[in-house]
Protein backbone atom coordinates (compact mmCIF):
# COMPACT_ATOMS: atom_id res chain seq x y z
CA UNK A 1 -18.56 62.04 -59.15
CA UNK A 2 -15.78 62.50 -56.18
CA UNK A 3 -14.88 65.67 -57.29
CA UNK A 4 -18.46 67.26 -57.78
CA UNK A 5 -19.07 65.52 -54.37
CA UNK A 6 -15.97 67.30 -53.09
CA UNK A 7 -16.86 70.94 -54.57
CA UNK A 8 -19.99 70.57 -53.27
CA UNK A 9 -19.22 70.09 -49.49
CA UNK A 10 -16.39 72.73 -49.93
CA UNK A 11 -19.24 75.35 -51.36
CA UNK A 12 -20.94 74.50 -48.42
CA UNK A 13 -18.91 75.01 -46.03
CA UNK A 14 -17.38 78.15 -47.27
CA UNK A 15 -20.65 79.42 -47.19
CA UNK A 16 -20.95 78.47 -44.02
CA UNK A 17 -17.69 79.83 -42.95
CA UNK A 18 -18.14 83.13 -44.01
CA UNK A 19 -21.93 83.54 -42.54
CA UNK A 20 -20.85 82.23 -38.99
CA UNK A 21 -17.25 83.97 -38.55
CA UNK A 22 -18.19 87.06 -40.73
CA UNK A 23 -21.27 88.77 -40.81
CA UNK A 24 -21.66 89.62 -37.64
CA UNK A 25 -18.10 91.87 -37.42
CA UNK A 26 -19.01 93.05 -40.77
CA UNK A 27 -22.87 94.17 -39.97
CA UNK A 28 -21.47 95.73 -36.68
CA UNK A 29 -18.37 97.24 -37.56
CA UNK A 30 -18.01 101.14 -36.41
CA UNK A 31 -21.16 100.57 -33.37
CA UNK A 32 -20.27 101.97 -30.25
CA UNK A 33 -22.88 99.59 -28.22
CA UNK A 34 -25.01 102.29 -27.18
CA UNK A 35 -28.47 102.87 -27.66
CA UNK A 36 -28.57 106.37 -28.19
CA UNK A 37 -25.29 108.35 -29.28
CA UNK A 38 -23.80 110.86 -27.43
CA UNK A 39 -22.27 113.73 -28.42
CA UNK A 40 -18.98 113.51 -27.51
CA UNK A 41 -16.20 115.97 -27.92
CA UNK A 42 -13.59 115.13 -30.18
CA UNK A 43 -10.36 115.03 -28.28
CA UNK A 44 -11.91 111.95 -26.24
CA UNK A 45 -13.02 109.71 -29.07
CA UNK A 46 -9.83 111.02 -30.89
CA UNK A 47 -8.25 107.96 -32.69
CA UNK A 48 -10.86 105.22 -31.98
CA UNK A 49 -11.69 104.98 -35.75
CA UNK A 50 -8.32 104.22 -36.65
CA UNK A 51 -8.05 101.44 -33.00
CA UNK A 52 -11.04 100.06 -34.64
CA UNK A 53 -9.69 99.82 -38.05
CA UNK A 54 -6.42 98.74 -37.14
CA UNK A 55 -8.70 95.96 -34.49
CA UNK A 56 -10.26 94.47 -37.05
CA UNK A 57 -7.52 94.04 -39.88
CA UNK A 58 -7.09 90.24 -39.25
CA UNK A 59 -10.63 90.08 -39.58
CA UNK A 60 -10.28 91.50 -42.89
CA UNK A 61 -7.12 89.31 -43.60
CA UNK A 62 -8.74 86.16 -42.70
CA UNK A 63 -11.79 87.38 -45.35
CA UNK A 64 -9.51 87.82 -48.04
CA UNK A 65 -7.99 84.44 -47.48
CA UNK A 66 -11.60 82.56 -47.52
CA UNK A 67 -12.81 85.05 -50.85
CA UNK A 68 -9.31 83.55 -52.52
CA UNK A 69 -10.53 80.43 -51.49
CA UNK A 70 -13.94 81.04 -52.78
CA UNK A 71 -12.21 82.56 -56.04
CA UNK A 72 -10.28 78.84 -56.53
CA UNK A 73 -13.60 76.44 -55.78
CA UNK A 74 -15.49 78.72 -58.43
CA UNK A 75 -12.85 79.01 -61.29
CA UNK A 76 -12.55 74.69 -60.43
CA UNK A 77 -16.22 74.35 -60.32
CA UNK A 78 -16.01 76.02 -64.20
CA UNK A 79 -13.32 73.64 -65.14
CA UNK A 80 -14.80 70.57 -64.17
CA UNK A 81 -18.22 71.40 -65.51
CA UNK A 82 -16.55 72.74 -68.74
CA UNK A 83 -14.62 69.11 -69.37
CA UNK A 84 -17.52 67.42 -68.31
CA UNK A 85 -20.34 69.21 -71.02
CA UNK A 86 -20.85 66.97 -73.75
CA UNK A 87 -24.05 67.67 -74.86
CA UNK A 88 -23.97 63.91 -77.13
CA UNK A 89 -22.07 62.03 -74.79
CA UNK A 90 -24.33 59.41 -73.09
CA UNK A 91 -23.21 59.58 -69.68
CA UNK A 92 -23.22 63.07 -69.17
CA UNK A 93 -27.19 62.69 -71.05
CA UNK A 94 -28.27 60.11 -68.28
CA UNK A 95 -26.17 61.07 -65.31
CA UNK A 96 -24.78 64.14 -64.69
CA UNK A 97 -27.46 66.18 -66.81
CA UNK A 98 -30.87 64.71 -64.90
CA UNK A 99 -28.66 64.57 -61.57
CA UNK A 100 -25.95 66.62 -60.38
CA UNK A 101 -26.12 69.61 -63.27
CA UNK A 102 -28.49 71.80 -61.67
CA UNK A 103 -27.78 71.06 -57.97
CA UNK A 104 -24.27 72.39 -58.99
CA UNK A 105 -24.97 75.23 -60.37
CA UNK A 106 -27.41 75.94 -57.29
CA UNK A 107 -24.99 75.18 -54.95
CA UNK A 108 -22.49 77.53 -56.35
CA UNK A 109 -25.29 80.20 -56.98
CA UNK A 110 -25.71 80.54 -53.18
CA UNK A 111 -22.12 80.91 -52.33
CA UNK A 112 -22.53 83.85 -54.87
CA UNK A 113 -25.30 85.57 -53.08
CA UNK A 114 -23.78 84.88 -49.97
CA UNK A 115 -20.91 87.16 -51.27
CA UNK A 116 -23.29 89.78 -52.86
CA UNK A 117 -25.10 89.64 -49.39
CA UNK A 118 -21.32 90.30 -47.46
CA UNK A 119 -21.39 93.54 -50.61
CA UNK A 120 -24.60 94.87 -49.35
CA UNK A 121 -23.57 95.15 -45.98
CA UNK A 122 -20.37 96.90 -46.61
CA UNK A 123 -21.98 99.14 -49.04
CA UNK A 124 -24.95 99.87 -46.26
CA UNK A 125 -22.35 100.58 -43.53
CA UNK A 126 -20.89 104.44 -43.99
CA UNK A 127 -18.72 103.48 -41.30
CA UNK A 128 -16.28 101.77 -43.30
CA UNK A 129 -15.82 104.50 -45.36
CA UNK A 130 -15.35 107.47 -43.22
CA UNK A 131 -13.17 104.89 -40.53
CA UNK A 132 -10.96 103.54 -42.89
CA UNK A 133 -10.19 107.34 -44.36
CA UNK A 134 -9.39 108.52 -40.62
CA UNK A 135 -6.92 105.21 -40.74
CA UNK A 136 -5.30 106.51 -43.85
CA UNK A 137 -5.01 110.04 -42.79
CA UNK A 138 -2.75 108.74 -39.93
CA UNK A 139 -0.11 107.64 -41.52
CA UNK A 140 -0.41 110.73 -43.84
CA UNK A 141 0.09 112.74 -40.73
CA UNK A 142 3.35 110.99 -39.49
């Protein structure tokens, strides 16, 4: 029961994690702030993709370390519910099948939409795209 108890508050505060510290650098990565855009020439906004890209890298690094995280809770969260299913076995029948099974398995479903929410908002945002191939036509340059 510890353990489920422990997965639980983990998958709850990953979620948690990831919707305070990063969906709002993530839904407003690439704005300039203003209202209306300006067109600008080129030589002055000249290498702001890449600052921008190259600004937000720990961002990114920090992401990757909490969806590694996230990658470890779910393949444990498998595990234990994998040595735990025995569909004869009394105790699982009359505690962990009426009680914890489906709160589990709910639990973990909305760290998974959280993360197909995070997709969706890189997918809807162009501006990782065209930044990050200005950031790797830099170094192509040097």
């Amino acid at each position: 029961m510890s353990v489920f108890c422990f997965l639980q508050i983990e998958t709850y505060n990953l979620k948690h994690e990831i919707e305070s510290r990063f969906f709002d650098p993530l839904i407003l990565f690439g704005e300039s702030g203003f209202v209306f855009e300006e067109a600008s020439d080129d030589k002055e906004t000249a290498g702001d993709h890449e600052l921008q890209i190259s600004r937000s890298i720990k961002v990114f690094s920090e992401f990757l370390s909490v969806i590694r995280r996230i990658v470890d809770l779910s393949k444990n969260i498998v595990y234990q519910m994998n040595g735990l299913y025995q569909a004869k076995d009394k105790v699982y029948q009359n505690s962990f099948k009426k009680m914890i099974y489906f709160e589990i398995f709910d639990n973990f479903g909305e760290i998974l939409t959280t993360l197909y929410i995070v997709d969706l908002i890189i997918q809807e945002n162009t501006n990782f795209v065209a930044f990050w191939e200005d950031y790797t036509q830099m170094f192509l340059m040097a």
